[in-house]
N, C-alpha and C. Protein backbone atom coordinates (compact mmCIF):
# COMPACT_ATOMS: atom_id res chain seq x y z
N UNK A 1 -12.76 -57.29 -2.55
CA UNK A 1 -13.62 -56.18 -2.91
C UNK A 1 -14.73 -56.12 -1.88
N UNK A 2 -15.07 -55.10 -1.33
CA UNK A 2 -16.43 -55.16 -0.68
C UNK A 2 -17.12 -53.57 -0.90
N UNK A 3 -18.40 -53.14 -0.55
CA UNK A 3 -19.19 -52.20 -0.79
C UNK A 3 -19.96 -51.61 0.34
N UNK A 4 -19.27 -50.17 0.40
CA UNK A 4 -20.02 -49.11 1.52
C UNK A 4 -21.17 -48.76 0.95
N UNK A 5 -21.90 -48.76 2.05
CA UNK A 5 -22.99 -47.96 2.11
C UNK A 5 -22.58 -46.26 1.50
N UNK A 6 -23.35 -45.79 1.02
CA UNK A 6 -23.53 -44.16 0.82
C UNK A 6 -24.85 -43.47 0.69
N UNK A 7 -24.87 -42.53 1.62
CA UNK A 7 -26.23 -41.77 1.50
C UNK A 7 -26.53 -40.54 0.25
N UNK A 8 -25.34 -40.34 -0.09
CA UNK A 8 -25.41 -39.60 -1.41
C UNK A 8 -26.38 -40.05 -2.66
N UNK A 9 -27.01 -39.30 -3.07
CA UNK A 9 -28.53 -39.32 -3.94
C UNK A 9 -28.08 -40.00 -5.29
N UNK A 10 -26.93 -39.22 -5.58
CA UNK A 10 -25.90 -39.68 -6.85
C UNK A 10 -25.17 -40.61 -6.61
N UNK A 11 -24.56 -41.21 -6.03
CA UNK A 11 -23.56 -42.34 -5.70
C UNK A 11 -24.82 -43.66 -4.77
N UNK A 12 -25.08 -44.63 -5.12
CA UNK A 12 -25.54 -45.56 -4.40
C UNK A 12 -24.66 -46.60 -3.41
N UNK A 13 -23.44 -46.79 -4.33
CA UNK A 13 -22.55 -47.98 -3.70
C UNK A 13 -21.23 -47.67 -3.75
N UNK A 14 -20.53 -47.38 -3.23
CA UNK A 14 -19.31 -47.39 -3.56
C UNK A 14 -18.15 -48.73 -3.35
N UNK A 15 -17.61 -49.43 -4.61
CA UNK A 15 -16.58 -50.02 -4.52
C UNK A 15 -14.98 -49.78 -3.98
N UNK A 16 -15.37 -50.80 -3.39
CA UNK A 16 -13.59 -50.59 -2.19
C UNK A 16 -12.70 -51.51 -3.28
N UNK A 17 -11.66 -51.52 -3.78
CA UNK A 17 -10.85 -53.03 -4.43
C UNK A 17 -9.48 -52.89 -4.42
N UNK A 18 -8.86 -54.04 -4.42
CA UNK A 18 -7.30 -54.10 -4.30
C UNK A 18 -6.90 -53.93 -5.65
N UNK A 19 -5.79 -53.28 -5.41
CA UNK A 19 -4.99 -53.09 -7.07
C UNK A 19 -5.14 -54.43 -7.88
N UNK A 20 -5.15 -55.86 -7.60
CA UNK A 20 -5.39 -56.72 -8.70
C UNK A 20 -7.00 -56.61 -8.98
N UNK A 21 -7.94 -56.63 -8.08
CA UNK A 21 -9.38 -56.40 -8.47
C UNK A 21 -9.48 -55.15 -9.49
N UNK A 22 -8.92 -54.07 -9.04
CA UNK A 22 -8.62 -52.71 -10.17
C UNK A 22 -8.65 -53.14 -11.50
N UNK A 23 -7.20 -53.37 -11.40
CA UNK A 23 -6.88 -53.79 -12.57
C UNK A 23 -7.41 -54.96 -13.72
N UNK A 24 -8.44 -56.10 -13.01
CA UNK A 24 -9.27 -56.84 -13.60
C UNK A 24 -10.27 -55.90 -14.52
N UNK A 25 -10.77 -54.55 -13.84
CA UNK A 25 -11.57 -53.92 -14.51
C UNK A 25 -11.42 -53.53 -15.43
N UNK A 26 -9.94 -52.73 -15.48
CA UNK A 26 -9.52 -51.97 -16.63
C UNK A 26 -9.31 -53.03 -17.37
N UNK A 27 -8.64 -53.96 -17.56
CA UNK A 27 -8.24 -54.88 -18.34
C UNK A 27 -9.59 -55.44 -19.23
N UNK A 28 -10.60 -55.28 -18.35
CA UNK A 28 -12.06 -55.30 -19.25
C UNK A 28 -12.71 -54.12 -19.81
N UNK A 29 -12.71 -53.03 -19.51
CA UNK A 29 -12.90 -51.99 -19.85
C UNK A 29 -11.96 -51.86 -21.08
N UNK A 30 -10.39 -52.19 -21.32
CA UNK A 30 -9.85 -51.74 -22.57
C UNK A 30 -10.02 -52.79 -23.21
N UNK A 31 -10.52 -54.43 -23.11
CA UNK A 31 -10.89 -55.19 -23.95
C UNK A 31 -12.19 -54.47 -24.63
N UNK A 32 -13.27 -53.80 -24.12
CA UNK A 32 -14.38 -53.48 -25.04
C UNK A 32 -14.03 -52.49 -25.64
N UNK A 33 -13.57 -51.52 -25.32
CA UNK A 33 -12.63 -50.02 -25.75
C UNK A 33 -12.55 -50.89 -27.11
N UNK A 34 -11.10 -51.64 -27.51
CA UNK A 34 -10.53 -52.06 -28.38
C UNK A 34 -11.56 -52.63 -29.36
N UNK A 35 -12.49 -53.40 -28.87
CA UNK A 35 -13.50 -54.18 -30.01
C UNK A 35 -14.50 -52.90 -30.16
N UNK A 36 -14.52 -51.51 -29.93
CA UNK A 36 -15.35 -50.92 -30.64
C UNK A 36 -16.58 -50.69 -29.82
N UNK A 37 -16.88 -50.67 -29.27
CA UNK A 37 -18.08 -51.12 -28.51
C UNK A 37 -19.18 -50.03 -28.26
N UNK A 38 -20.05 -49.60 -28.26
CA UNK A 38 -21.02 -48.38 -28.61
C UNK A 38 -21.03 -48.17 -27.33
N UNK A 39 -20.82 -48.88 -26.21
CA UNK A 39 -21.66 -48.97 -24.69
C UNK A 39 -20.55 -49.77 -24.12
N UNK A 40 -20.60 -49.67 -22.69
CA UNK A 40 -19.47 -50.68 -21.76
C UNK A 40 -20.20 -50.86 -20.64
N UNK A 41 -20.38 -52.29 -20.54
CA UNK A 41 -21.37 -52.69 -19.54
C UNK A 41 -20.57 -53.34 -18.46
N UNK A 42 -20.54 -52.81 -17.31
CA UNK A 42 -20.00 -53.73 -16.07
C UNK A 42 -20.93 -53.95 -14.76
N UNK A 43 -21.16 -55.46 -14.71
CA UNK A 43 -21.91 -55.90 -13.88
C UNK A 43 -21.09 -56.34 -12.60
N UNK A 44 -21.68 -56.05 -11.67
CA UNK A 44 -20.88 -56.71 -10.44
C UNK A 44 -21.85 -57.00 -9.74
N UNK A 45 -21.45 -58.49 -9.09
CA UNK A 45 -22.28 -59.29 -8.25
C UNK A 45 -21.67 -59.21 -6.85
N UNK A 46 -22.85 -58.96 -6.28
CA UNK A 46 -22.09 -59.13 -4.75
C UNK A 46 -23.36 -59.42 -3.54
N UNK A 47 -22.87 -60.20 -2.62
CA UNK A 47 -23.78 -60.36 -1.22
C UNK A 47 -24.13 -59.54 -0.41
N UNK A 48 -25.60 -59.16 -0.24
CA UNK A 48 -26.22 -58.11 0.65
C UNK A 48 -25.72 -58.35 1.75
């Protein structure tokens, strides 16, 4: 996974990821889906 720069006002970062990084997401995204969840929080850490 790594992260472009973007000068767009609305977009700050854009994520680049390989179909298994993808798919880590969704696979978290429909784990909170399923438990109900009011809100879906995804944090990503990464090196400046």
């Amino acid at each position: 996974m790594h992260i472009i720069e973007n000068d767009n006002a609305e977009v700050k970062k854009t994520l680049v990821l390989n179909p298994s990084e993808a798919w880590e997401i969704v696979e978290h995204l429909q784990h909170q889906i399923k438990e109900g969840r009011e809100s879906i929080e995804i944090a990503i850490e990464y090196d400046k």
